[in-house]
PDB file of N, CA and C in Angstrom:
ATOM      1  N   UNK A   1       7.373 -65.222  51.154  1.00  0.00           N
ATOM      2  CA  UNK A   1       7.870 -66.333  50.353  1.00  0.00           C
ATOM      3  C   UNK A   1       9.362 -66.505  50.617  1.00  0.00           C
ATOM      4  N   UNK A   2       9.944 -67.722  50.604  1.00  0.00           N
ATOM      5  CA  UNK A   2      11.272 -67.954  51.074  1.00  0.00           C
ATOM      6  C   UNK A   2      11.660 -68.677  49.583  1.00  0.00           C
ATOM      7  N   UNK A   3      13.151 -68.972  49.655  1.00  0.00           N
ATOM      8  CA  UNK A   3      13.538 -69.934  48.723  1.00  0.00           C
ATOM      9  C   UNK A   3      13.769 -71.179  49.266  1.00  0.00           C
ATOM     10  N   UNK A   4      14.021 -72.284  48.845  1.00  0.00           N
ATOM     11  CA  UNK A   4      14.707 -73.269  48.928  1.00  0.00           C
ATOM     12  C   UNK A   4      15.838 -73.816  48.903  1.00  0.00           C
ATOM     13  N   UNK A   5      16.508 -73.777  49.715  1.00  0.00           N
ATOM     14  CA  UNK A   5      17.668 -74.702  49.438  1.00  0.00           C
ATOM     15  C   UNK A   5      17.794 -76.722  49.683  1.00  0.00           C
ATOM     16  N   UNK A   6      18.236 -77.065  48.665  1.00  0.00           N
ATOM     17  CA  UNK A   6      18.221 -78.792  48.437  1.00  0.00           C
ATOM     18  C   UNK A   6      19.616 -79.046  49.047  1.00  0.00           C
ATOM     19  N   UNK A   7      20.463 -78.762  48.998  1.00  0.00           N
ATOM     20  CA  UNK A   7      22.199 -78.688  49.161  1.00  0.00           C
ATOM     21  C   UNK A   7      22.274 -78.952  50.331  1.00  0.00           C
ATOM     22  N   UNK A   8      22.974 -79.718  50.904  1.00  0.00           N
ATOM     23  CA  UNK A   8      23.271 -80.559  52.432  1.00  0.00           C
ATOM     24  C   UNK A   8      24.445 -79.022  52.695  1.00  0.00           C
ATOM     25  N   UNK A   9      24.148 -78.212  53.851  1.00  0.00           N
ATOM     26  CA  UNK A   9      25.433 -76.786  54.040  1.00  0.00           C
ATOM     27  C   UNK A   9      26.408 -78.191  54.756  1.00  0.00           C
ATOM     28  N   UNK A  10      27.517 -77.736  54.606  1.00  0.00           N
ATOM     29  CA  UNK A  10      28.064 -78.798  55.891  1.00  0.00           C
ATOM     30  C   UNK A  10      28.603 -77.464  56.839  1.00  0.00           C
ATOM     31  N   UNK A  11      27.502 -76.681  57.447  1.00  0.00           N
ATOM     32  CA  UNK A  11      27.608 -76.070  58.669  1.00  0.00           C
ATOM     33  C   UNK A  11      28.741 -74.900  59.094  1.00  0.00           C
ATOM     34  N   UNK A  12      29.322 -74.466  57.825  1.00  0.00           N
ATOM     35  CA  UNK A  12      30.398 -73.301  57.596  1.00  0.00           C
ATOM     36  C   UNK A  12      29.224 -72.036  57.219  1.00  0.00           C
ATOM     37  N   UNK A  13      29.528 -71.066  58.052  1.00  0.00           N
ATOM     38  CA  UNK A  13      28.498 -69.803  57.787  1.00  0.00           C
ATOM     39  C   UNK A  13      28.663 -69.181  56.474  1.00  0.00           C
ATOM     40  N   UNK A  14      29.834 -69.132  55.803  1.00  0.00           N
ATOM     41  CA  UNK A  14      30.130 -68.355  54.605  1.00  0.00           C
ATOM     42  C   UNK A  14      29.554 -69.647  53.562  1.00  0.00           C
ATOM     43  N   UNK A  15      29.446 -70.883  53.638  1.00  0.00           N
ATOM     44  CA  UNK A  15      28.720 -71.861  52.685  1.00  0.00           C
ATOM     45  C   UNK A  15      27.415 -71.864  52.481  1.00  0.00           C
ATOM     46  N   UNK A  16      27.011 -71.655  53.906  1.00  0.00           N
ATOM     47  CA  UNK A  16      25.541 -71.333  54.170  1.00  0.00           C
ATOM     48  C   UNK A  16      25.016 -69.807  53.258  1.00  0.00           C
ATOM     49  N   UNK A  17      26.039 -68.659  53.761  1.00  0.00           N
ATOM     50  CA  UNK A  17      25.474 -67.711  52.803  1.00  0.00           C
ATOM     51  C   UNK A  17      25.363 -67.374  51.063  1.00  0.00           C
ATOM     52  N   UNK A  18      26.753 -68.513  51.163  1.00  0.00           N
ATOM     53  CA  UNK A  18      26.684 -68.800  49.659  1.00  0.00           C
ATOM     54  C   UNK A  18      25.668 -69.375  49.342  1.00  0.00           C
ATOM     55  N   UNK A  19      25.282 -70.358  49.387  1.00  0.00           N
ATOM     56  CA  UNK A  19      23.846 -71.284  48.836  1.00  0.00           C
ATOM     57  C   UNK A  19      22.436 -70.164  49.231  1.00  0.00           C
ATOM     58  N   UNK A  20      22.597 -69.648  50.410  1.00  0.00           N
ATOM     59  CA  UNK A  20      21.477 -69.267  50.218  1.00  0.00           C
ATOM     60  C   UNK A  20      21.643 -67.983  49.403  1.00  0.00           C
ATOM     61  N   UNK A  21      22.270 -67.108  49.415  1.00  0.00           N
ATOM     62  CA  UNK A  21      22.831 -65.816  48.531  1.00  0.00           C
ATOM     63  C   UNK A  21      22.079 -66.556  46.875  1.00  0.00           C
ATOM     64  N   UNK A  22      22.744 -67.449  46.209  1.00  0.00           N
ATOM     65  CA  UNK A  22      22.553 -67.870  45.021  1.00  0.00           C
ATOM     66  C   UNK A  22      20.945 -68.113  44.650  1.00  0.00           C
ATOM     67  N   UNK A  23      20.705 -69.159  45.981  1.00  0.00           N
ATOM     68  CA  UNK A  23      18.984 -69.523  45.956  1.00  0.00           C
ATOM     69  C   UNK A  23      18.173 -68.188  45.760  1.00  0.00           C
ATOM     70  N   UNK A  24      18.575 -67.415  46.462  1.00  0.00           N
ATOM     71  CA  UNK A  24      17.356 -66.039  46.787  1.00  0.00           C
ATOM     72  C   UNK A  24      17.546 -65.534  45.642  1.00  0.00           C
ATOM     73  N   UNK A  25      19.010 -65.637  45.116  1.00  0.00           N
ATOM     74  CA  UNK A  25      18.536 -64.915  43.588  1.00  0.00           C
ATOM     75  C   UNK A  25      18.012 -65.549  42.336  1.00  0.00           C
ATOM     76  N   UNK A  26      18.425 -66.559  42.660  1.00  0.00           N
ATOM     77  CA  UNK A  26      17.537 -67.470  41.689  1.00  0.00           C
ATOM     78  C   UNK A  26      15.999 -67.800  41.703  1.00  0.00           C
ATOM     79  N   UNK A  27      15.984 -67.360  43.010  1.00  0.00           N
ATOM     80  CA  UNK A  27      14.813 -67.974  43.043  1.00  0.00           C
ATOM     81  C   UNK A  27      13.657 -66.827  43.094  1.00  0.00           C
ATOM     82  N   UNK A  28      14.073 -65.974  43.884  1.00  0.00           N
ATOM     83  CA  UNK A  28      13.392 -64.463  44.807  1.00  0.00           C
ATOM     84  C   UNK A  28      13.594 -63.404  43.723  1.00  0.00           C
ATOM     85  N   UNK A  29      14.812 -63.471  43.440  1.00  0.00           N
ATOM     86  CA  UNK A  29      15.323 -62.004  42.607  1.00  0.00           C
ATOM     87  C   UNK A  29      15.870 -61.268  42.746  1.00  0.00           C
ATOM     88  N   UNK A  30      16.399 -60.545  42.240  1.00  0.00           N
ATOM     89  CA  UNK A  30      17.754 -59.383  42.670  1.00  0.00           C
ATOM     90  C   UNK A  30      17.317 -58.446  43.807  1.00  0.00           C
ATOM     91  N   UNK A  31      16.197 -57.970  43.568  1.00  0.00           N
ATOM     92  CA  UNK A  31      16.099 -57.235  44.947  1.00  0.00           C
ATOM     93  C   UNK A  31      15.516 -57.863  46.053  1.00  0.00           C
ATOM     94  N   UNK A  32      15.127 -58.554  46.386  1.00  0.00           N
ATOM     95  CA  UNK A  32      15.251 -59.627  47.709  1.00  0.00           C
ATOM     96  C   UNK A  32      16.413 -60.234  47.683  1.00  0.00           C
ATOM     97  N   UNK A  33      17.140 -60.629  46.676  1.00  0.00           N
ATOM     98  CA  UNK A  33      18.878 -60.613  47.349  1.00  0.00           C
ATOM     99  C   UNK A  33      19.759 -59.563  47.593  1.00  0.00           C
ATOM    100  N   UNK A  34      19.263 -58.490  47.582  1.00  0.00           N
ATOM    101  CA  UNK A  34      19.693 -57.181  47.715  1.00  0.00           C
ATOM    102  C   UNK A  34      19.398 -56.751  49.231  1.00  0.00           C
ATOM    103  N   UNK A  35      18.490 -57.183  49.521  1.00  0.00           N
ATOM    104  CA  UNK A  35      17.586 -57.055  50.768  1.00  0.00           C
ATOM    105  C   UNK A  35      18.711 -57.989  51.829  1.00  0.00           C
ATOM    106  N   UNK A  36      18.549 -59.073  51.472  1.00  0.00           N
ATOM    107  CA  UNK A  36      19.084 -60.341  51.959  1.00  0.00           C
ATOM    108  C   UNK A  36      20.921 -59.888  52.160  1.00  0.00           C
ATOM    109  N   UNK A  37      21.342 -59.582  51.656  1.00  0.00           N
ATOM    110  CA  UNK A  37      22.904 -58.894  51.373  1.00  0.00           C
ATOM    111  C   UNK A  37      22.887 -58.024  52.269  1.00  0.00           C
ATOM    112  N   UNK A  38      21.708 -56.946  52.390  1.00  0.00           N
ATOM    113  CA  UNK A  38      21.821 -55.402  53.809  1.00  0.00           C
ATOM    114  C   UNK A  38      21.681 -56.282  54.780  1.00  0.00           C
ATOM    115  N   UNK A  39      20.774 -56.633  54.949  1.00  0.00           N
ATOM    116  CA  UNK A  39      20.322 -57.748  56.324  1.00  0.00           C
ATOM    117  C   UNK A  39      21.641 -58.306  57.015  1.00  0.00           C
ATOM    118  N   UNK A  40      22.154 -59.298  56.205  1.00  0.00           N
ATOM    119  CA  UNK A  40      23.491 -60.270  56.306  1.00  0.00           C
ATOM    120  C   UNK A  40      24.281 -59.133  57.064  1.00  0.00           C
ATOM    121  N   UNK A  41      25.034 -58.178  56.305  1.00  0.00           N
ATOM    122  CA  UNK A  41      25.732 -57.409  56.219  1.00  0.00           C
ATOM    123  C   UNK A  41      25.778 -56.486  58.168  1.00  0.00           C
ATOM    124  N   UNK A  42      24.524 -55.665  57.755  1.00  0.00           N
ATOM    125  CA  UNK A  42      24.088 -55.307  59.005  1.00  0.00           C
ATOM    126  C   UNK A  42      24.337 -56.349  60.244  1.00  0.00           C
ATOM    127  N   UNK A  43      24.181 -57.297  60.222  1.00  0.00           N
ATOM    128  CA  UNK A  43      24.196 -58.052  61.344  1.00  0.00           C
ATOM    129  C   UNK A  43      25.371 -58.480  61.787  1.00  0.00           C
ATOM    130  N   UNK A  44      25.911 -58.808  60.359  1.00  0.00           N
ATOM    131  CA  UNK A  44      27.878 -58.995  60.817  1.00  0.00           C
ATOM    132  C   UNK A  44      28.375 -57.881  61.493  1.00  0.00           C
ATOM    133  N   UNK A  45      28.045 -56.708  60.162  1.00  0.00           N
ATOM    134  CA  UNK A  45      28.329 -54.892  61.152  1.00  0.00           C
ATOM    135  C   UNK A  45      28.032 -54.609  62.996  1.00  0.00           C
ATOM    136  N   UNK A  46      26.727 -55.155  63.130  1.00  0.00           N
ATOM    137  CA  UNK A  46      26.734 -55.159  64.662  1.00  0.00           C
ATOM    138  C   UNK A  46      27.253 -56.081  65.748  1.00  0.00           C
ATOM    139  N   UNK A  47      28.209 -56.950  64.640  1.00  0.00           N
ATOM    140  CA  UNK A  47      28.959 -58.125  66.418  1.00  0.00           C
ATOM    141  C   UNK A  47      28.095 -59.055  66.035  1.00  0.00           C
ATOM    142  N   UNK A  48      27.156 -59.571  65.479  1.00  0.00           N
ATOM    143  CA  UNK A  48      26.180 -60.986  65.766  1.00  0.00           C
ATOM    144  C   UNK A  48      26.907 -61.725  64.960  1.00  0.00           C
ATOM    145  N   UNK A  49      26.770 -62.555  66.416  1.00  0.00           N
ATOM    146  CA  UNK A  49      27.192 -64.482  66.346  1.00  0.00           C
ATOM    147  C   UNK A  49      26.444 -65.579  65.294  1.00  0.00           C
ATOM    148  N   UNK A  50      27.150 -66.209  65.222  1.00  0.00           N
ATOM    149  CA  UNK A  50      27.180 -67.340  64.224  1.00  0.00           C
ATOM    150  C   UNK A  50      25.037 -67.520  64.005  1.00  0.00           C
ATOM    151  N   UNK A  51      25.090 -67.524  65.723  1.00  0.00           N
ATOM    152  CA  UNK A  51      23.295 -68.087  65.625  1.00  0.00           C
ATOM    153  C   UNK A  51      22.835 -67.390  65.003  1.00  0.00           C
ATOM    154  N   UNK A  52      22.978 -65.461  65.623  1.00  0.00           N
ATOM    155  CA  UNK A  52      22.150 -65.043  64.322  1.00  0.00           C
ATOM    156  C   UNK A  52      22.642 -64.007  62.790  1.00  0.00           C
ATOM    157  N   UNK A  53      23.688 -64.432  62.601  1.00  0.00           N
ATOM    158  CA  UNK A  53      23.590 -64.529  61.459  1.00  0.00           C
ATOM    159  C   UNK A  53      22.401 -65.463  60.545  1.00  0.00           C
ATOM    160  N   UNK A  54      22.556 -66.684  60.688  1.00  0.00           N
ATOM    161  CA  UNK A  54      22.053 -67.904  61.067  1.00  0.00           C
ATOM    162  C   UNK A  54      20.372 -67.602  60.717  1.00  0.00           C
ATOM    163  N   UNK A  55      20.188 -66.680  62.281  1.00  0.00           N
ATOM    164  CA  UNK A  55      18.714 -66.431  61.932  1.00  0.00           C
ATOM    165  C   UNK A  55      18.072 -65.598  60.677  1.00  0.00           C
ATOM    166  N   UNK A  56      18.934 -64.832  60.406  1.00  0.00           N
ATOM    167  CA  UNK A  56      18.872 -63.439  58.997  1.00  0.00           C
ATOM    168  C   UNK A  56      18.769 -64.692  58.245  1.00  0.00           C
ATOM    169  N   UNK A  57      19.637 -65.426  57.597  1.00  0.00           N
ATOM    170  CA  UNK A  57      19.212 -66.369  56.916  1.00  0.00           C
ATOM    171  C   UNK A  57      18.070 -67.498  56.910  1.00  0.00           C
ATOM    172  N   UNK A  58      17.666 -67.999  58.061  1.00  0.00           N
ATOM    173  CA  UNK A  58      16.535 -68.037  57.871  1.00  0.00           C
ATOM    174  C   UNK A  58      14.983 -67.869  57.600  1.00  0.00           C
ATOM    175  N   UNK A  59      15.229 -66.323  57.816  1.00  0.00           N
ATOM    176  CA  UNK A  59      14.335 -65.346  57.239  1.00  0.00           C
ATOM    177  C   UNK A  59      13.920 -65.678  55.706  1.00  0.00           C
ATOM    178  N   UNK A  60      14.827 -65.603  55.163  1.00  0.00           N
ATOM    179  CA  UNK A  60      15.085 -66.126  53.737  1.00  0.00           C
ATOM    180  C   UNK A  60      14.716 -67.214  53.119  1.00  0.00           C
ATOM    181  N   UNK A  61      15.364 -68.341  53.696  1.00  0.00           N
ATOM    182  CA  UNK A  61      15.125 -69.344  53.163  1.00  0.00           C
ATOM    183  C   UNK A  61      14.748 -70.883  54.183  1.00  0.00           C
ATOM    184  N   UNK A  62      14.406 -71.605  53.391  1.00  0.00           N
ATOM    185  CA  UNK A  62      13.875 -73.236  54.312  1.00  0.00           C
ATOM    186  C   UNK A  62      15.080 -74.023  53.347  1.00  0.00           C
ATOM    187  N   UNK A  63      15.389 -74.873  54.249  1.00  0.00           N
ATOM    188  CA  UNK A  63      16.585 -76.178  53.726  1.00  0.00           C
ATOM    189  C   UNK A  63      15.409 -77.290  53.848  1.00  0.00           C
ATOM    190  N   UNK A  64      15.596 -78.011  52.217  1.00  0.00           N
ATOM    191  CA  UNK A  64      14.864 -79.121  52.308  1.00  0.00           C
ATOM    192  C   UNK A  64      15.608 -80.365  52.487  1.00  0.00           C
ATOM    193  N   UNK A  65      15.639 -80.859  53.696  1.00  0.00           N
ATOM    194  CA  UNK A  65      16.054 -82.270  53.683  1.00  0.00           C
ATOM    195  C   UNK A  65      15.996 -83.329  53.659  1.00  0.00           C
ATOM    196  N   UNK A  66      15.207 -83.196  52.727  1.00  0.00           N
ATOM    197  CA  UNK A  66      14.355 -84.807  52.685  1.00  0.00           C
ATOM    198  C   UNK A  66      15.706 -85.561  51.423  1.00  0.00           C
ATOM    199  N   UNK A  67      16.340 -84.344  50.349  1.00  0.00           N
ATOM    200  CA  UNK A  67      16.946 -85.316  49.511  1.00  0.00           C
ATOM    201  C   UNK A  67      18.622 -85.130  50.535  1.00  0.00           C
ATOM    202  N   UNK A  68      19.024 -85.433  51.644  1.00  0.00           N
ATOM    203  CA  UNK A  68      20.056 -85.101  52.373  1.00  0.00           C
ATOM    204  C   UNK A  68      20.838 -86.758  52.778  1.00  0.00           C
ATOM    205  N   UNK A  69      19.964 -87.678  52.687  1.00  0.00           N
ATOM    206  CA  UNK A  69      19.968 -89.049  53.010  1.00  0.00           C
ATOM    207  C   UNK A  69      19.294 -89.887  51.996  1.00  0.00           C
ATOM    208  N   UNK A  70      20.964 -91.128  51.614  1.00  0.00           N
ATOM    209  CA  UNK A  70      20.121 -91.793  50.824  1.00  0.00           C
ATOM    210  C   UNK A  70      19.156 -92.897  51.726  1.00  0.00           C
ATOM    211  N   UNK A  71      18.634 -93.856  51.267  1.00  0.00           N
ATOM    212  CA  UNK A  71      17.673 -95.006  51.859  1.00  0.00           C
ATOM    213  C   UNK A  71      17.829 -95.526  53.102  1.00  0.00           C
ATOM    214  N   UNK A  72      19.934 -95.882  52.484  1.00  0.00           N
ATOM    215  CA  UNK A  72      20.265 -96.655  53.780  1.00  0.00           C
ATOM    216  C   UNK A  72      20.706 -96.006  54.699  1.00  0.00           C
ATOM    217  N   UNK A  73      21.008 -94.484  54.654  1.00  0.00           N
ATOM    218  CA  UNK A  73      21.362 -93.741  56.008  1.00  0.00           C
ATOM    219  C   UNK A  73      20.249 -94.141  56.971  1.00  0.00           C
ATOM    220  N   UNK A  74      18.950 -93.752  55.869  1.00  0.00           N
ATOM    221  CA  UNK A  74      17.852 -93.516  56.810  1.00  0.00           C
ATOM    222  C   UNK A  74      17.828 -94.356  57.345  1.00  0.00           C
ATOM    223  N   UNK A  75      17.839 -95.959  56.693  1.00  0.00           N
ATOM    224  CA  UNK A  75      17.483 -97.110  57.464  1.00  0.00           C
ATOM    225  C   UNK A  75      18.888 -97.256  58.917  1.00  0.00           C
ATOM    226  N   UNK A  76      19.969 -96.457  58.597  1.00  0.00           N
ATOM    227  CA  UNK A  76      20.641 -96.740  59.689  1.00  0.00           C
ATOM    228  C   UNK A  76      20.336 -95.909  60.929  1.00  0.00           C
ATOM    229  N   UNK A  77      20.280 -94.476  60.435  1.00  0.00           N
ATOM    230  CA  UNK A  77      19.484 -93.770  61.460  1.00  0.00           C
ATOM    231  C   UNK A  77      18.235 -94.586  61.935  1.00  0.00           C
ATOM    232  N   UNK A  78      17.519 -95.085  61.538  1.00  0.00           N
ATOM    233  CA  UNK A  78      16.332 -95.502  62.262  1.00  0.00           C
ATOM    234  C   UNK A  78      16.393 -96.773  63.118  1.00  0.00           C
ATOM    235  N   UNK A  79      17.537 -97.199  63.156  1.00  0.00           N
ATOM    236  CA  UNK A  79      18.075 -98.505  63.945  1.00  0.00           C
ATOM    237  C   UNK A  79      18.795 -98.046  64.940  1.00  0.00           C
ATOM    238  N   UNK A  80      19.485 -96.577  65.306  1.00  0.00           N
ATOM    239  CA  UNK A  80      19.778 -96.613  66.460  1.00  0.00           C
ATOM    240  C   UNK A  80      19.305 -96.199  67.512  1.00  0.00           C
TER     241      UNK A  80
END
């Protein structure tokens, strides 16, 4: 089971772990954010890059983006 995040990250790794850090506990629970915290942690500890940090967090959680765009983005995205 993963959590959810709704929150548009705007693509900063420490924003990203914030939202998802908060989600997993809100959502998962203290010890799967406990889990989620060694994981993170460990991976910074060994040298890993932005991607996988990145990936540890996706372990975790799915970003829903469906509420990320209002109507008319979409309609502008879909015109070019």
């Amino acid at each position: 089971m993963k959590a959810t995040i709704k929150q548009q990250p705007d693509g900063n790794i420490f924003m990203i772990l914030g939202l998802a850090g908060k989600e997993i506990k809100n959502q998962l629970g203290v010890e799967t954010y406990n889990k989620f915290k060694a994981d993170v942690d460990a991976s910074i500890k060994s040298g890993a890059d932005y991607h996988s940090v990145l990936g540890v967090v996706l372990r975790y959680v799915d970003f829903d983006c469906s509420a990320w765009y209002t109507d008319d983005e979409e309609e502008e995205q879909e015109d070019e």
